[in-house]
C-alpha atoms as a PDB file:
ATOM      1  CA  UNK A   1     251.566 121.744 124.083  1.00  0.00           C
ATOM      2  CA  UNK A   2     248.190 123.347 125.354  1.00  0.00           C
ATOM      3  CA  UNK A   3     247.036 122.696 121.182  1.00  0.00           C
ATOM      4  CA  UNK A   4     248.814 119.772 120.922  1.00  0.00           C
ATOM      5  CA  UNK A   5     247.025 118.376 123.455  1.00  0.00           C
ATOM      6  CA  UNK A   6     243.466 119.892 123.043  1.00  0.00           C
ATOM      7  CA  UNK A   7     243.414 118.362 119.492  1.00  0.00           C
ATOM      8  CA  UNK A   8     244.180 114.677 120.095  1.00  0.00           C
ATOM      9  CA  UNK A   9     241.238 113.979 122.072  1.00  0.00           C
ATOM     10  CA  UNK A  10     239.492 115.045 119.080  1.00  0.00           C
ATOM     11  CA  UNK A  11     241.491 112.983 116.623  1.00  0.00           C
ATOM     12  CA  UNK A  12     241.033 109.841 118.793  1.00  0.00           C
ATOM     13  CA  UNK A  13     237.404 110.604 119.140  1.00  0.00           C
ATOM     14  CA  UNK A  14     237.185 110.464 115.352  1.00  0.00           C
ATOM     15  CA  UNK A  15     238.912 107.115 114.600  1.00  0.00           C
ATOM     16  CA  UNK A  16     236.925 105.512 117.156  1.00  0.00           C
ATOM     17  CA  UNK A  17     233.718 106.603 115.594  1.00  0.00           C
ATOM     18  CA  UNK A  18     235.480 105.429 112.286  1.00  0.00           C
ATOM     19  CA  UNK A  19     236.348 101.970 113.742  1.00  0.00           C
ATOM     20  CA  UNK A  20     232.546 101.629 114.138  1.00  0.00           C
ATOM     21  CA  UNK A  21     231.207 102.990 110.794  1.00  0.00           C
ATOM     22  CA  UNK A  22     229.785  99.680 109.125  1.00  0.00           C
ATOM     23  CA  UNK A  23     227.967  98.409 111.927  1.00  0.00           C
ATOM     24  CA  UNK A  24     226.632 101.659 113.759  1.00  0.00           C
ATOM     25  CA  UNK A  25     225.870 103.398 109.975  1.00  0.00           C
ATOM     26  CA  UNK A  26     223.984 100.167 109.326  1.00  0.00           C
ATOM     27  CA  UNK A  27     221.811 100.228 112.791  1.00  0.00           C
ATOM     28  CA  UNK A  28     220.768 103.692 111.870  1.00  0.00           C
ATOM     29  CA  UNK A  29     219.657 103.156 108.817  1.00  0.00           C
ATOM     30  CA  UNK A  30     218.024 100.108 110.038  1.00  0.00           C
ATOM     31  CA  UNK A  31     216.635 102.063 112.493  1.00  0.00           C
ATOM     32  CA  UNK A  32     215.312 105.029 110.503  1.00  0.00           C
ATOM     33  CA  UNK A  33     213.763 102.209 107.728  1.00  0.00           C
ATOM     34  CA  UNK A  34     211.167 100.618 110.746  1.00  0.00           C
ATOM     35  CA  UNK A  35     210.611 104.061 111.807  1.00  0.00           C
ATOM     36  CA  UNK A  36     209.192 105.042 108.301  1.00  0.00           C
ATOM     37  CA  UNK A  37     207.760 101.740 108.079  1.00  0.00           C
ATOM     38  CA  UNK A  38     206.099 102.036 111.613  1.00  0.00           C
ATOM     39  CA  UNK A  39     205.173 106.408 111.756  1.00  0.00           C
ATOM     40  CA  UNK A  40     205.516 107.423 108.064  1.00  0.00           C
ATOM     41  CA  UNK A  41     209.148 108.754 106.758  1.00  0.00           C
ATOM     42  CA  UNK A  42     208.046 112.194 108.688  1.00  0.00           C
ATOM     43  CA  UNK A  43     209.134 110.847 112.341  1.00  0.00           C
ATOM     44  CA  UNK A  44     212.143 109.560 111.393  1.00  0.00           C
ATOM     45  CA  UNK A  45     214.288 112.893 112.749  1.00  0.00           C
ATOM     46  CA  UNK A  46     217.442 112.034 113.307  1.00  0.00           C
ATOM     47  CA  UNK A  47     216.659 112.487 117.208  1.00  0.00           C
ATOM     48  CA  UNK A  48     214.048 110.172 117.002  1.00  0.00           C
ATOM     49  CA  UNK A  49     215.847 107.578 115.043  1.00  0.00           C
ATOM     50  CA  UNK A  50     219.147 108.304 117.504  1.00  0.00           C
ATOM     51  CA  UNK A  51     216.300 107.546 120.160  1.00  0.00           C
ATOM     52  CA  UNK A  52     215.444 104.363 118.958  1.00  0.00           C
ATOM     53  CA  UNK A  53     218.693 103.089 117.935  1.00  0.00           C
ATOM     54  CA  UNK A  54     219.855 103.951 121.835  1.00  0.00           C
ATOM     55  CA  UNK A  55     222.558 106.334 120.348  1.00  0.00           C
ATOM     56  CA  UNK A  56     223.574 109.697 121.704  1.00  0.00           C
ATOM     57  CA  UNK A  57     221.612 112.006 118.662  1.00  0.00           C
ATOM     58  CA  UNK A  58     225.552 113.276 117.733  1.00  0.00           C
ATOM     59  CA  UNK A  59     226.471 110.009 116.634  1.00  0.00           C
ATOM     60  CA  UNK A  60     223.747 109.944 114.478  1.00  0.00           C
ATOM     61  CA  UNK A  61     224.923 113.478 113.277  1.00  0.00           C
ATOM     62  CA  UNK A  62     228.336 112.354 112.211  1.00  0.00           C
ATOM     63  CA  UNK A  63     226.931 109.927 109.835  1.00  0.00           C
ATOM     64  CA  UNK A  64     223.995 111.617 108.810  1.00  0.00           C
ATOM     65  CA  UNK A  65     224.386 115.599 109.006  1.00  0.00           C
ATOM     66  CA  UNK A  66     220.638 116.288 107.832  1.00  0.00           C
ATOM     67  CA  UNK A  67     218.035 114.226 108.145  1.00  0.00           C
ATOM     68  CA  UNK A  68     217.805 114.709 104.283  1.00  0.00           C
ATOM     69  CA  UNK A  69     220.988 112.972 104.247  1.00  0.00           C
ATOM     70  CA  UNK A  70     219.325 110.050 106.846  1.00  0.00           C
ATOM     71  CA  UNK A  71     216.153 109.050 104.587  1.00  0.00           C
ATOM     72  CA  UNK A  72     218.393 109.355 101.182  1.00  0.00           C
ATOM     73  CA  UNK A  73     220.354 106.675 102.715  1.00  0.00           C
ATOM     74  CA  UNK A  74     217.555 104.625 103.705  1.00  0.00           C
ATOM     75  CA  UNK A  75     215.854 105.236  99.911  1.00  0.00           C
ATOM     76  CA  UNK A  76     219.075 104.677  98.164  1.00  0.00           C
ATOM     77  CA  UNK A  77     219.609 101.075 100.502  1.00  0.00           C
ATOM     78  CA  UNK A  78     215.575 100.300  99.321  1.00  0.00           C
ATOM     79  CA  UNK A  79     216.200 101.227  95.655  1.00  0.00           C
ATOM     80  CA  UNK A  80     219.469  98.329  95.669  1.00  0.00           C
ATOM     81  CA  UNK A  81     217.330  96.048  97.178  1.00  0.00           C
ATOM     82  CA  UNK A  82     214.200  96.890  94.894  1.00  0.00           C
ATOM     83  CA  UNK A  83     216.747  96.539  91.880  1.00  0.00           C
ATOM     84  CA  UNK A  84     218.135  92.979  93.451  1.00  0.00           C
ATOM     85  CA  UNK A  85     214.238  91.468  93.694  1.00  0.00           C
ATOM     86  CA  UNK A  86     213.146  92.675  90.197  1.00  0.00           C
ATOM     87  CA  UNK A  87     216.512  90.957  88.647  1.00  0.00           C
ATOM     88  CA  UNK A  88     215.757  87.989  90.266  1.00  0.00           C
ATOM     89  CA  UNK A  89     212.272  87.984  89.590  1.00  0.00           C
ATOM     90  CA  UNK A  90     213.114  88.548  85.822  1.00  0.00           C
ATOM     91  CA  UNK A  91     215.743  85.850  85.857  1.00  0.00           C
ATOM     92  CA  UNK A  92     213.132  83.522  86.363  1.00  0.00           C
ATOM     93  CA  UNK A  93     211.269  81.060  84.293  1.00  0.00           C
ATOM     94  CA  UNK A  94     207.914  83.064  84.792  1.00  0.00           C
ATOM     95  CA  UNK A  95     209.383  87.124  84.898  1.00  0.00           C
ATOM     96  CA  UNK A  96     205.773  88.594  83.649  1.00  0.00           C
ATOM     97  CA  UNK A  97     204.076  86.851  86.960  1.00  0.00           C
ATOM     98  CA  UNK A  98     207.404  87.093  88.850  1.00  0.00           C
ATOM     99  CA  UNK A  99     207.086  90.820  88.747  1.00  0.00           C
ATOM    100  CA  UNK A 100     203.503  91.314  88.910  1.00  0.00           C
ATOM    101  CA  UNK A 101     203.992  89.417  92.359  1.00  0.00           C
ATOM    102  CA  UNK A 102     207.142  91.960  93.157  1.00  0.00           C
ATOM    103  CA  UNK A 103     204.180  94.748  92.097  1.00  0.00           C
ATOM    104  CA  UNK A 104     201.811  93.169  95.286  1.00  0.00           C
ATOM    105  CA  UNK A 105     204.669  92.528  97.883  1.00  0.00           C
ATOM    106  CA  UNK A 106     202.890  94.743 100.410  1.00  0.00           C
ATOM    107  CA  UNK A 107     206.578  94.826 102.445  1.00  0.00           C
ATOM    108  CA  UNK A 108     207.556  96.900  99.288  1.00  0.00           C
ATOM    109  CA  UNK A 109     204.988  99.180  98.678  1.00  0.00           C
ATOM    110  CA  UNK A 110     204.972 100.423 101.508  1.00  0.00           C
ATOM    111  CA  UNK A 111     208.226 101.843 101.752  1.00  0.00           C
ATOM    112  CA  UNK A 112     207.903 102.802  97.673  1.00  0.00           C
ATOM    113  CA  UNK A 113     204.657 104.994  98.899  1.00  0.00           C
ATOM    114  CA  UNK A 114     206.374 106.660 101.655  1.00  0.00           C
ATOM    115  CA  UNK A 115     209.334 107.259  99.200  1.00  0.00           C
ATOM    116  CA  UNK A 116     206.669 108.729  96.729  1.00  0.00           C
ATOM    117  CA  UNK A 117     205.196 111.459  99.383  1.00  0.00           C
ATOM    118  CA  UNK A 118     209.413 112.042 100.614  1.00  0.00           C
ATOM    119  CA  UNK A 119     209.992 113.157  96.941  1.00  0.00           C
ATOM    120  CA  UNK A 120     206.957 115.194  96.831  1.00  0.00           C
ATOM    121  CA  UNK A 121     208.145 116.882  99.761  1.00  0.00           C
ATOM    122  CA  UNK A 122     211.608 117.149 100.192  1.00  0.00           C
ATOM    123  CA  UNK A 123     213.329 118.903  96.755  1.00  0.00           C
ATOM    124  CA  UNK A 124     216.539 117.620  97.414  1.00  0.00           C
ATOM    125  CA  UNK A 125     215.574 113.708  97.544  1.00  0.00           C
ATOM    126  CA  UNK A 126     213.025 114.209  94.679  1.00  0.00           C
ATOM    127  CA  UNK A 127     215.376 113.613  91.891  1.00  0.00           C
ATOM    128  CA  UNK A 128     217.298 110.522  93.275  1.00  0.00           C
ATOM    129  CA  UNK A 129     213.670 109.196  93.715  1.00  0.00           C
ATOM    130  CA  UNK A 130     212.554 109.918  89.744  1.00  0.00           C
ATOM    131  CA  UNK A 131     215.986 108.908  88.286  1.00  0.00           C
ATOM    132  CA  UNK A 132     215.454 105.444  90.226  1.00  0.00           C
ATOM    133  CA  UNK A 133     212.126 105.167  89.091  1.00  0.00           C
ATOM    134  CA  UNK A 134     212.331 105.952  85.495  1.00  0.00           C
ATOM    135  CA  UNK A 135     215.426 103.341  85.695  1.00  0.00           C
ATOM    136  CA  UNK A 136     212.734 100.818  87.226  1.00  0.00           C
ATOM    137  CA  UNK A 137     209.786 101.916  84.714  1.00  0.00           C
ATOM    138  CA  UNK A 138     212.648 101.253  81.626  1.00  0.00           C
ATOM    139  CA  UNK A 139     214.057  98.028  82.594  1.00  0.00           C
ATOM    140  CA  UNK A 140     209.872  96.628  83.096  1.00  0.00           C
ATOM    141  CA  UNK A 141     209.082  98.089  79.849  1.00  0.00           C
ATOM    142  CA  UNK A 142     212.252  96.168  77.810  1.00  0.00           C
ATOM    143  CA  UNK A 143     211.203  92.796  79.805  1.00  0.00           C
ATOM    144  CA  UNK A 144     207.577  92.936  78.572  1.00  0.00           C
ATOM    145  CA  UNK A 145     208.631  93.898  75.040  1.00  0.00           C
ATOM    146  CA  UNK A 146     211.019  91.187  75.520  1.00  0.00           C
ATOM    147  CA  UNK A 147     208.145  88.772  76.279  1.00  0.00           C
ATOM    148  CA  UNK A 148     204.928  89.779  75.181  1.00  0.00           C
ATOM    149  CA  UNK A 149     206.507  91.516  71.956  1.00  0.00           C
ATOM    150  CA  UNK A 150     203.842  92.343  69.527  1.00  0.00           C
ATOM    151  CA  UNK A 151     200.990  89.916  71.605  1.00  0.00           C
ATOM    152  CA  UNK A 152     200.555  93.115  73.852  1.00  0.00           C
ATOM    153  CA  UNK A 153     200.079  95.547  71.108  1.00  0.00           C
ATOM    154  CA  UNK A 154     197.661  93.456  68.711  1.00  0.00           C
ATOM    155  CA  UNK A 155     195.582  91.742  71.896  1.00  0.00           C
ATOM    156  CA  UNK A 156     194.983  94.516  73.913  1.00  0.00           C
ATOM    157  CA  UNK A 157     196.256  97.309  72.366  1.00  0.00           C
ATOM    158  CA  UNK A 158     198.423  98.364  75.691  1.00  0.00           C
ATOM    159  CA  UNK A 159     201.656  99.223  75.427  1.00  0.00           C
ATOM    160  CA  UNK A 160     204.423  97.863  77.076  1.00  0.00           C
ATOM    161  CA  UNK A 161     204.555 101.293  79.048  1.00  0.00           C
ATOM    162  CA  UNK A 162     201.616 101.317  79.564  1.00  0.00           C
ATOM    163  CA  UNK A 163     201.071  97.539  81.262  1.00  0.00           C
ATOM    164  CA  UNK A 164     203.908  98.703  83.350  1.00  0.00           C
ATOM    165  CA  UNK A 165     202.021 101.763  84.824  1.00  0.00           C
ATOM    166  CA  UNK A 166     198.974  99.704  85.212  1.00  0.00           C
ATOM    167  CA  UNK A 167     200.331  96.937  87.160  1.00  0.00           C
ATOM    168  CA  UNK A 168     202.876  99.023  89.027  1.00  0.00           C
ATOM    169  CA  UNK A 169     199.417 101.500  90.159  1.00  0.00           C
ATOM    170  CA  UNK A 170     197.370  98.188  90.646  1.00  0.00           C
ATOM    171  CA  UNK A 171     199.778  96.672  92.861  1.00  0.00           C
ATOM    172  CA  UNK A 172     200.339 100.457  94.528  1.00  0.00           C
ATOM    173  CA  UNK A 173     196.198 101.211  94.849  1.00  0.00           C
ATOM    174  CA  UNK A 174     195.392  97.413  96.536  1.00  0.00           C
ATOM    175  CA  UNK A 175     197.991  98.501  99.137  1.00  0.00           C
ATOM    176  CA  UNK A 176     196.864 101.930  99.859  1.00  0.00           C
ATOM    177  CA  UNK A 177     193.138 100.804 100.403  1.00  0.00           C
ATOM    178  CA  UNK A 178     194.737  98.116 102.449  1.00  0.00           C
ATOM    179  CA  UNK A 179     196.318 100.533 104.886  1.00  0.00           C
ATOM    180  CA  UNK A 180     192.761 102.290 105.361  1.00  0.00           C
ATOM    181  CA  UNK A 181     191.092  98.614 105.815  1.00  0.00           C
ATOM    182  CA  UNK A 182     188.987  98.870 102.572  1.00  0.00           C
ATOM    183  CA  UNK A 183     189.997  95.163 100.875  1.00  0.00           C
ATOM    184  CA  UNK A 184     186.303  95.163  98.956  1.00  0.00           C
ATOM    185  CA  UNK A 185     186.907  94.296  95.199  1.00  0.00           C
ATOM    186  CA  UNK A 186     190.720  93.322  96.109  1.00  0.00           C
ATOM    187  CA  UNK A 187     191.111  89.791  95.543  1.00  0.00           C
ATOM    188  CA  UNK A 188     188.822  89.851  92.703  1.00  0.00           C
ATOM    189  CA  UNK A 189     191.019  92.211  90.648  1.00  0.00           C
ATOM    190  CA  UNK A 190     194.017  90.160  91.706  1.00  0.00           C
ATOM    191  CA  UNK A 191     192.275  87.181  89.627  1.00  0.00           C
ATOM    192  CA  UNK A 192     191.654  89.472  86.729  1.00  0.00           C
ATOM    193  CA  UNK A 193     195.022  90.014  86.526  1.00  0.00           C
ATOM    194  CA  UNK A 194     196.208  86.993  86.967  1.00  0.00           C
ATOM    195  CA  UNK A 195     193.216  85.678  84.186  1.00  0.00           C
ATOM    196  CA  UNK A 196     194.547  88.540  81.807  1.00  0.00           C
ATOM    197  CA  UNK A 197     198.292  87.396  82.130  1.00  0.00           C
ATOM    198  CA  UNK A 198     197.362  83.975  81.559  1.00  0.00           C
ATOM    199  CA  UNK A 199     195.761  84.984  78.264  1.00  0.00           C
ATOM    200  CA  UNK A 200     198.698  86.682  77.249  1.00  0.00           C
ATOM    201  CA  UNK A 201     201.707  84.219  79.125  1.00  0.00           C
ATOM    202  CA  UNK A 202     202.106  80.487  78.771  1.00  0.00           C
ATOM    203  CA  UNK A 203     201.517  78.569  81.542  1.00  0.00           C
ATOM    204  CA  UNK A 204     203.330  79.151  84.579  1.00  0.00           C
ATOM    205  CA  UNK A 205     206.244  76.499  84.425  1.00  0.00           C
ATOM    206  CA  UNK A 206     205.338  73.644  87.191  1.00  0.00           C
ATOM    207  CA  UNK A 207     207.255  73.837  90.040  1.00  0.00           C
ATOM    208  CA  UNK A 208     210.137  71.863  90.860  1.00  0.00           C
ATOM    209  CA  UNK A 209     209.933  68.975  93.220  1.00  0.00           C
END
């Protein structure tokens, strides 16, 4: 009896936590994404995020073990999302400019930069991190061989790799200097961009009324 009853406290303890796992695994996730946004992904302990979220730090645990386990979640929630915008931006009429926008949405980059120094730092996240970007590097390169085909090559001699480094790193660098409140040179290398597509892309299709 004395087991008996010592265990189903335990057991009930467990399926409400269970009852709650969408909504409560979502709010600490949630959670631990502003945090990184806010401090950088290196505050977002799992006490600190418990903190925030106004959970008890062992509710946090039983989701997240680690706090490896926490800021996977969180990169692996941002990579879907990432994927989602650059399908819809190349399902549009425009997927060249579409993407070189996705490329400056400050919101973006500055969870991808924060992901960037978490994979430098933490071995165990650093090859979910490469395997998503390589996946994101492949799927921009077939697009702008799609597109540009041979244009790219015999007008400016880049590569279709290459163009997706350099906007990708544009769109990275103007954020960066951003951060540190150095904007000098910024909006005039956004119009040589934009210039340089235009040479390259028809014109953007007019927008619908």
């Amino acid at each position: 009896m004395n087991a008996t009853t010592q265990q189903m406290p335990n057991a009930s303890a467990k399926r409400r936590v269970g009852a709650e796992t969408s909504e409560t695994r979502a709010l600490i996730v949630d959670t631990a994404e502003q945090v990184i946004r806010d401090e950088g992904y290196a505050a977002a302990s799992t006490r600190r995020v418990a903190m925030y979220a106004g959970l008890n730090p062992s509710l946090v645990h039983y989701y997240f073990p680690t706090t490896d386990d926490l800021l996977l979640a969180v990169f692996e929630r941002g990579a879907a999302q990432s994927d989602s915008m650059i399908e819809g931006a190349i399902a549009t009429g425009d997927p060249v400019r579409a993407l070189w926008r996705f490329f400056c949405d400050d919101s973006r980059t500055a969870l991808s930069v924060e992901y960037l120094a978490l994979a430098i730092r933490r071995p165990a996240i650093r090859e979910k991190v490469a395997a998503h970007s390589t996946a994101m590097r492949n799927r921009q390169v077939d697009l702008f061989q799609t597109v540009l085909g041979e244009q790219l090559a015999s007008t400016t001699r880049c590569s279709p790799e290459a163009l997706s480094v350099i906007l990708a790193g544009i769109g990275r660098a103007l954020f960066m200097e951003s951060a540190l409140g150095v904007t000098a040179g910024h909006e005039e290398a956004m119009q040589w961009v934009a210039a340089w597509l235009d040479k390259l892309l028809p014109p953007p299709p007019e927008p619908d009324n």
